[in-house]
N, C-alpha and C. Protein backbone atom coordinates (compact mmCIF):
# COMPACT_ATOMS: atom_id res chain seq x y z
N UNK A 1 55.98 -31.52 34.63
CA UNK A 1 54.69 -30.99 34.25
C UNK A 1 54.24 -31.69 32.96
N UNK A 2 53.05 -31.85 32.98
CA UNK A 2 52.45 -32.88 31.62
C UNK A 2 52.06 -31.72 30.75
N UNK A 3 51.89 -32.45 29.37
CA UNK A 3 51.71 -31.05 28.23
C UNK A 3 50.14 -30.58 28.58
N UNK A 4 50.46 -29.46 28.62
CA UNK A 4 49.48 -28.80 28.79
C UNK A 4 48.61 -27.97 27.51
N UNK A 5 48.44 -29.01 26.28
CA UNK A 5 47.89 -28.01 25.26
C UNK A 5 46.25 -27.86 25.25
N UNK A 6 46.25 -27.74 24.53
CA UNK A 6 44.16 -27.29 24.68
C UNK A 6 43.51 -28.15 24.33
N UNK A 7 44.32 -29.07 23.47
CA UNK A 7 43.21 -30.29 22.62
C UNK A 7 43.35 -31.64 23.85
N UNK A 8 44.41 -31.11 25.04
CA UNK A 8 44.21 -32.19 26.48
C UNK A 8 43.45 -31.69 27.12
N UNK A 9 43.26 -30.27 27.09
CA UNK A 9 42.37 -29.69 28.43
C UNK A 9 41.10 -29.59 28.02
N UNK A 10 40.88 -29.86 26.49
CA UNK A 10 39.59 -29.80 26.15
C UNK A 10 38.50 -31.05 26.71
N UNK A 11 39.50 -31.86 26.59
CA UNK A 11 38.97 -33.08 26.99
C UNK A 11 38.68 -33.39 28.24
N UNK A 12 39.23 -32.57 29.03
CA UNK A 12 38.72 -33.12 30.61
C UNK A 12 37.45 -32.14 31.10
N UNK A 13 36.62 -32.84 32.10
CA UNK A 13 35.65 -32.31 32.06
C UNK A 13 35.86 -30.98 33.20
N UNK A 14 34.66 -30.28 33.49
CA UNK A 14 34.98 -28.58 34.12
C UNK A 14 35.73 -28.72 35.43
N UNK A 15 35.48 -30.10 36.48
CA UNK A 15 35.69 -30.16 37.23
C UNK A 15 37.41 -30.43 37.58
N UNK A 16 37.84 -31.55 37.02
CA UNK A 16 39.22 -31.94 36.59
C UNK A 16 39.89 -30.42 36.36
N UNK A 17 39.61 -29.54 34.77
CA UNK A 17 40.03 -28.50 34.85
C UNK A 17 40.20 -27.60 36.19
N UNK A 18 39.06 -27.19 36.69
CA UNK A 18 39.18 -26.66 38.19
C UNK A 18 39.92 -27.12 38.73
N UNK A 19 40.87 -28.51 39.35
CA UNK A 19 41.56 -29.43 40.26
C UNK A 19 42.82 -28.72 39.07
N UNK A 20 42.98 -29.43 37.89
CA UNK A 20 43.67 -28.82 37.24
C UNK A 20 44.48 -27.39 37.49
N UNK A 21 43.78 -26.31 37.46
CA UNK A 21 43.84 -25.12 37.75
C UNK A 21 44.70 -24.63 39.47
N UNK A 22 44.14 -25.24 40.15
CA UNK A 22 44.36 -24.93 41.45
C UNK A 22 45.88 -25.79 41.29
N UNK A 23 45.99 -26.92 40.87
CA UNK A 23 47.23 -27.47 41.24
C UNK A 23 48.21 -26.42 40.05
N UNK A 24 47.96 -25.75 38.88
CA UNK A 24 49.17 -24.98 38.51
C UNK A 24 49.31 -23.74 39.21
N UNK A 25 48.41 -23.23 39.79
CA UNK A 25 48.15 -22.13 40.76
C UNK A 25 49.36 -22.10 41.71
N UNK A 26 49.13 -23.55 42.56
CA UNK A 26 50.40 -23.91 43.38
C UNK A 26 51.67 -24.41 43.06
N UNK A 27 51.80 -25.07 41.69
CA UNK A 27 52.78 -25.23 41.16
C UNK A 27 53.86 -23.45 40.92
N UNK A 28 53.22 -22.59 40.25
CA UNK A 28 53.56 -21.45 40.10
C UNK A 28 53.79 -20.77 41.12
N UNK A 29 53.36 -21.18 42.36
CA UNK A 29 53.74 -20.08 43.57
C UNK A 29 55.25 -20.15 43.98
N UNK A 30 54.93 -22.01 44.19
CA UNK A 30 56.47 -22.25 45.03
C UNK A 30 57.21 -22.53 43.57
N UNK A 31 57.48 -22.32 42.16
CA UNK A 31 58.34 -21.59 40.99
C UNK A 31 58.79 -20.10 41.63
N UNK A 32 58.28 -19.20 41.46
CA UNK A 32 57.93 -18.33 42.07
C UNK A 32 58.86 -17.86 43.51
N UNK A 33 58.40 -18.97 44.04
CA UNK A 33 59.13 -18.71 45.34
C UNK A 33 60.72 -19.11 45.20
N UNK A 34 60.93 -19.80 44.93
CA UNK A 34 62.20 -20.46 44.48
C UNK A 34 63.11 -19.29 43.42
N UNK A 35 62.51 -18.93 42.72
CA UNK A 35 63.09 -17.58 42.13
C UNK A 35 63.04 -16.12 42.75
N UNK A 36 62.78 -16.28 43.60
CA UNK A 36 62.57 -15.03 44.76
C UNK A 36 63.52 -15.34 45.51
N UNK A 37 63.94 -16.43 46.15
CA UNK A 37 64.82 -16.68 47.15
C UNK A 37 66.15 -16.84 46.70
N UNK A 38 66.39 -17.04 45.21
CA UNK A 38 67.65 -16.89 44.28
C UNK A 38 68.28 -18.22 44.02
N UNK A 39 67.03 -19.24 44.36
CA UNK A 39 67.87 -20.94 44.11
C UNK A 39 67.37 -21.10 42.08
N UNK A 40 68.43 -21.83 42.29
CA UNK A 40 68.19 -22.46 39.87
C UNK A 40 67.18 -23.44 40.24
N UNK A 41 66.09 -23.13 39.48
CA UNK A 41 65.23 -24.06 38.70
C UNK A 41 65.69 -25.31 37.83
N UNK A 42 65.23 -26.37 37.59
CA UNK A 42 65.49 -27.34 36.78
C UNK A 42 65.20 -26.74 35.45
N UNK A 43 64.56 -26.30 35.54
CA UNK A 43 63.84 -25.90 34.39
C UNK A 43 63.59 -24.28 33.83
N UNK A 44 64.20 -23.55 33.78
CA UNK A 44 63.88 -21.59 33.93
C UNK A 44 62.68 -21.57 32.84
N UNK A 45 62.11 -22.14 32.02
CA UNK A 45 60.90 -21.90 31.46
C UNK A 45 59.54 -22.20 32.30
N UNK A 46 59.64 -22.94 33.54
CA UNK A 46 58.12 -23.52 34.13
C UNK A 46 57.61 -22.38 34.42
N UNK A 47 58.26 -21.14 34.77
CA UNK A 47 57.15 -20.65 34.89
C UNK A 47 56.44 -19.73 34.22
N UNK A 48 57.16 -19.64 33.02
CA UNK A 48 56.52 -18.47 31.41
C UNK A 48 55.20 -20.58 31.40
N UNK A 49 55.79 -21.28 31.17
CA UNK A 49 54.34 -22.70 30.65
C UNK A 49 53.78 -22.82 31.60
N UNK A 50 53.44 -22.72 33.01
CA UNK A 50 52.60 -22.49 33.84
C UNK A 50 51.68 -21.64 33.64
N UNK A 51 51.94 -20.31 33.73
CA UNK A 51 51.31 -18.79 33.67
C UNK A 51 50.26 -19.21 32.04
N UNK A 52 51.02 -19.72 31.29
CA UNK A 52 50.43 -20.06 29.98
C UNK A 52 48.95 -21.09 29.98
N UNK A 53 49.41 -22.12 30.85
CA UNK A 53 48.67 -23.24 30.97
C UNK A 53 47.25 -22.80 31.75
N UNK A 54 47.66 -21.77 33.01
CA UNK A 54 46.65 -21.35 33.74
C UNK A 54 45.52 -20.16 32.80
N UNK A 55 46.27 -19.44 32.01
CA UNK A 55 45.38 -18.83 30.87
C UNK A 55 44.73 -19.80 30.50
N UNK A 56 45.25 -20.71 29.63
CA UNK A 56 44.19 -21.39 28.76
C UNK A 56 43.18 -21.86 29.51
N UNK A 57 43.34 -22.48 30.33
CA UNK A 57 41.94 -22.66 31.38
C UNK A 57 41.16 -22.13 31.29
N UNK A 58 41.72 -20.88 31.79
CA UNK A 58 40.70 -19.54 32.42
C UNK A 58 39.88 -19.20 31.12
N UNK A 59 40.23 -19.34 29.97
CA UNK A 59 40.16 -18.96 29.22
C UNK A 59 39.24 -20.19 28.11
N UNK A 60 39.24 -21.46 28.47
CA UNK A 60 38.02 -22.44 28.43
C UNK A 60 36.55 -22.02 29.21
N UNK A 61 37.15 -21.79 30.31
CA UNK A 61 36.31 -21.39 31.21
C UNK A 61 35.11 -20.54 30.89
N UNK A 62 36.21 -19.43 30.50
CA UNK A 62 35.20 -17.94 30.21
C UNK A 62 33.90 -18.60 28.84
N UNK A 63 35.00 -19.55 27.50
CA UNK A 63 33.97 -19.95 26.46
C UNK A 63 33.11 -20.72 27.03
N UNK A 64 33.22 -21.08 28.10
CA UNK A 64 31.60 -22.31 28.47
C UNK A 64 30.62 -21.55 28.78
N UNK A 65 30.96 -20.09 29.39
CA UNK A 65 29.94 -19.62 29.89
C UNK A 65 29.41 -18.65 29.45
């Protein structure tokens, strides 16, 4: 997963964000799923920085409008 801080997401325009958005959406499901079914993650934080990443969006979002 690429860093996901605000001064990157600021920079891309609404649309990217949206594409953006949908792909951590699905990133987080099958996290998600994979911890439901009881297999180890590479990683046991992706999905507390996912859930995070998809806020900040949402949360660009809400200030544009």
């Amino acid at each position: 997963m690429a860093k996901n801080n605000a001064k990157t997401l600021r920079k891309l325009t609404p649309e990217e964000r949206k594409k953006k958005l949908d792909d951590l959406r699905k990133e987080l499901q099958s996290a998600r799923a994979i911890n439901a079914a009881g297999g180890s993650q590479t990683n046991p934080m992706i999905i507390r920085e996912t859930r995070r990443a998809i806020a900040r969006i949402l949360t660009m979002q809400r200030e544009e409008q």
